[in-house]
C-alpha atoms as a PDB file:
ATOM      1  CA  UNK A   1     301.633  84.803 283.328  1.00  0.00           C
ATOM      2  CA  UNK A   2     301.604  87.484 285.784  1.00  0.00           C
ATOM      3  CA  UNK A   3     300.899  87.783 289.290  1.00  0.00           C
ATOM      4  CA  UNK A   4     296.928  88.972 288.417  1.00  0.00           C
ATOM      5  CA  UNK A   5     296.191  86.927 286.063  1.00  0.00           C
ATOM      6  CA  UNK A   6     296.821  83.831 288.655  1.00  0.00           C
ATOM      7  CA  UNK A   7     295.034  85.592 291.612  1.00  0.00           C
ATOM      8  CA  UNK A   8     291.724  85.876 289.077  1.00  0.00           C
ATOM      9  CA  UNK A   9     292.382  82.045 288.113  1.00  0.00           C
ATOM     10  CA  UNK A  10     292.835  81.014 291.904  1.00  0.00           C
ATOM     11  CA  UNK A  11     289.823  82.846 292.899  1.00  0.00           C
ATOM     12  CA  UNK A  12     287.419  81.599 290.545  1.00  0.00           C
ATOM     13  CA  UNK A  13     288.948  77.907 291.197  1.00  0.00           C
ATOM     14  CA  UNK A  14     288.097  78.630 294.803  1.00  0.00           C
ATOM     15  CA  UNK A  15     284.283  79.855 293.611  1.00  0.00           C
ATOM     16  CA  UNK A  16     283.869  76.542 291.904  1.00  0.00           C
ATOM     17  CA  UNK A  17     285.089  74.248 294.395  1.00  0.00           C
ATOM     18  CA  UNK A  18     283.285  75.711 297.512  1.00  0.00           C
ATOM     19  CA  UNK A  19     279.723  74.422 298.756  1.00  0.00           C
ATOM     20  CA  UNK A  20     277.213  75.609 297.998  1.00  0.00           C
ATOM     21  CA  UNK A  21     274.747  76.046 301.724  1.00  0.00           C
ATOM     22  CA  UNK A  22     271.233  76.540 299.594  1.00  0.00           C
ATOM     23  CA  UNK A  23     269.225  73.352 299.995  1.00  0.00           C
ATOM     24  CA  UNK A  24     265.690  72.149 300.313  1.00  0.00           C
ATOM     25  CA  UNK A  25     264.278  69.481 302.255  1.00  0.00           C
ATOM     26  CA  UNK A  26     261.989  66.636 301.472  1.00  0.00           C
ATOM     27  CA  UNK A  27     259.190  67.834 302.773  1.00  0.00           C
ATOM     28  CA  UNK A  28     259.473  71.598 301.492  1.00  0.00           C
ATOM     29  CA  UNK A  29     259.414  70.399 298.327  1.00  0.00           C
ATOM     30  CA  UNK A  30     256.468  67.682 298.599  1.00  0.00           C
ATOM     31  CA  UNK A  31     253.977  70.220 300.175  1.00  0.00           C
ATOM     32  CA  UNK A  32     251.519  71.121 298.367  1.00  0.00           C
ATOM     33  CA  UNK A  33     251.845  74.566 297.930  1.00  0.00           C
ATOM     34  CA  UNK A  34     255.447  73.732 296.417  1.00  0.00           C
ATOM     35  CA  UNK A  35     253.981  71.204 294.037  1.00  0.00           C
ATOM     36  CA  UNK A  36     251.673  73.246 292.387  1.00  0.00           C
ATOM     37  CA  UNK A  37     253.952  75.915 292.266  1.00  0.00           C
ATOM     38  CA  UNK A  38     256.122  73.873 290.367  1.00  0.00           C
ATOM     39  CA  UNK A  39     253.531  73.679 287.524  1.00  0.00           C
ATOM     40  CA  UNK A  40     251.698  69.666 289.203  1.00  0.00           C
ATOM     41  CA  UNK A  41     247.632  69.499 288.904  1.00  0.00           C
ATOM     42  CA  UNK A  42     246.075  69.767 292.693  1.00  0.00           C
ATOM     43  CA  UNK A  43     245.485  66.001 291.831  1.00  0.00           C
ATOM     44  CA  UNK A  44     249.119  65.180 291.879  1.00  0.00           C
ATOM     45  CA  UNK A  45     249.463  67.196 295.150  1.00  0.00           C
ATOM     46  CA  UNK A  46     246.424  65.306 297.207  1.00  0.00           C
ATOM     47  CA  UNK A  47     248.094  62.294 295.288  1.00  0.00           C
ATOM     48  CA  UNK A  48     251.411  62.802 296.925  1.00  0.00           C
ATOM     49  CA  UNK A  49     250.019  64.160 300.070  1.00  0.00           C
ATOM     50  CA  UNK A  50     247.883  60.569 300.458  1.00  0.00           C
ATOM     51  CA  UNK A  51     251.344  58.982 299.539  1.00  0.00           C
ATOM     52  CA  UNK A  52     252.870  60.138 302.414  1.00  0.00           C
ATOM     53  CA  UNK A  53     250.179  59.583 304.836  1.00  0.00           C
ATOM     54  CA  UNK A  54     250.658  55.371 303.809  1.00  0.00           C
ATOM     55  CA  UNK A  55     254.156  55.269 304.256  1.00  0.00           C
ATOM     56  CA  UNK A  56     253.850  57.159 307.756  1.00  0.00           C
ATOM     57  CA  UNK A  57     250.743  54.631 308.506  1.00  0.00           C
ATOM     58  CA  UNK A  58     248.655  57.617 308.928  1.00  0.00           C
ATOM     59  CA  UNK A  59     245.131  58.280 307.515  1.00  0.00           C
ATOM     60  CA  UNK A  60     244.468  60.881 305.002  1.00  0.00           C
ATOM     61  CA  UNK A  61     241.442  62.371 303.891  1.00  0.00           C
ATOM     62  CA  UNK A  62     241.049  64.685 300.825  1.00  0.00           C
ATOM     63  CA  UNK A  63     238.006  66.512 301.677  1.00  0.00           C
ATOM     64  CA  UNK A  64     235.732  66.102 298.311  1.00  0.00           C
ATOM     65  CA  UNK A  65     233.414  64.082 299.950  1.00  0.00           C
ATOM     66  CA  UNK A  66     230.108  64.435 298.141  1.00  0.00           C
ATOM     67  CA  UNK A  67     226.730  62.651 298.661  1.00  0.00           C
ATOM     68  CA  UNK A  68     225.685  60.875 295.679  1.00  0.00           C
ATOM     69  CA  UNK A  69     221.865  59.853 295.438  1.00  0.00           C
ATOM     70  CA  UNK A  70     220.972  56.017 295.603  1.00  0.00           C
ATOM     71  CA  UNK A  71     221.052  55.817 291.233  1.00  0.00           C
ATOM     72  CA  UNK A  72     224.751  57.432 291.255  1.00  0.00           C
ATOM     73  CA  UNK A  73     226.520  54.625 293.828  1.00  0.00           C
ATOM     74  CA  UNK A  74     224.345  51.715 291.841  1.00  0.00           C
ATOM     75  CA  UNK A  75     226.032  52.681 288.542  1.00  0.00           C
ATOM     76  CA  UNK A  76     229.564  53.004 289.980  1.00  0.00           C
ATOM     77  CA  UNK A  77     229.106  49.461 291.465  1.00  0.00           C
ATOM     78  CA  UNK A  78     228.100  48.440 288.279  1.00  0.00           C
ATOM     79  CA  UNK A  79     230.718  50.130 285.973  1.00  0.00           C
ATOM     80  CA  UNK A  80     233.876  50.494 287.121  1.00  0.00           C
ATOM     81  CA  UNK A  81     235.125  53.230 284.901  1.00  0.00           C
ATOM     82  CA  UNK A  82     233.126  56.013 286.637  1.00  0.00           C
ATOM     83  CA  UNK A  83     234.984  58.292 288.605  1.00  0.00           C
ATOM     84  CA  UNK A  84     234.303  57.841 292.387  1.00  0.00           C
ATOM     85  CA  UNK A  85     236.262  60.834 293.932  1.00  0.00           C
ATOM     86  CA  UNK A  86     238.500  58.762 296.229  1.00  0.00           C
ATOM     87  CA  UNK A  87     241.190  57.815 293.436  1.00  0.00           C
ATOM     88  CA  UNK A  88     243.818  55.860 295.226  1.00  0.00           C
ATOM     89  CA  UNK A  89     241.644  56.082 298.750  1.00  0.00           C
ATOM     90  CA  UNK A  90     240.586  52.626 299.325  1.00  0.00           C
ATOM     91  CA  UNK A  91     241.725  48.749 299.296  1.00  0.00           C
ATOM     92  CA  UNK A  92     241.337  47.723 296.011  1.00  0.00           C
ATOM     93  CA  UNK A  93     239.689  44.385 296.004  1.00  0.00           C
ATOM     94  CA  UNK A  94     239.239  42.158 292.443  1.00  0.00           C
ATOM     95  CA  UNK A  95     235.096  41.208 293.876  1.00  0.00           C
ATOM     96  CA  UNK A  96     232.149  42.774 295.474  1.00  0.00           C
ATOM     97  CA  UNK A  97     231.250  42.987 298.840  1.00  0.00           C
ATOM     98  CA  UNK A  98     228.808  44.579 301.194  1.00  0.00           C
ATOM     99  CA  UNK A  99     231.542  46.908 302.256  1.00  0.00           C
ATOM    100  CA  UNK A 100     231.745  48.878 299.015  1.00  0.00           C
ATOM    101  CA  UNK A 101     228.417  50.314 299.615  1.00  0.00           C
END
């Protein structure tokens, strides 16, 4: 084996064995702008988003506030399967109260 041969083989044991400096932080790659880069439904960002805002024991707010008429909040206290806009946004409670209205 000559003297180049083990200079290449050095070198590229070097290459593999050094750090590597590129890195991304928690938060970089929860924003939202990142997650639905990455291919996640805006959904799955507000999701992750509201996520965050519990653990940090802040409040979060989505912003797809609508106002339903009088008929449309009857039926979602009556059946829970409709869709109410504020998935994962309120203290889920097994009964009724007067606060859900």
């Amino acid at each position: 084996m000559n003297f180049k041969n083990l200079f290449f083989i050095s070198i590229a044991i070097i290459f593999m064995a050094s750090e590597v400096f590129a890195y991304a932080t928690t938060e970089e790659l929860t924003s939202p702008e990142a997650l639905v880069n990455y291919n996640y439904s805006q959904v799955t960002a507000e999701q992750v988003q509201l996520t965050k805002a519990q653990n940090a024991n802040r409040e979060y707010k989505s912003g797809r506030y609508v106002k339903k008429p009088w008929w449309r909040k009857a039926w979602e206290y009556i059946d829970f399967g409709t869709d109410d806009g504020y998935l994962l946004q309120h203290n889920i409670s097994p009964g009724y109260s007067w606060k859900d209205w």
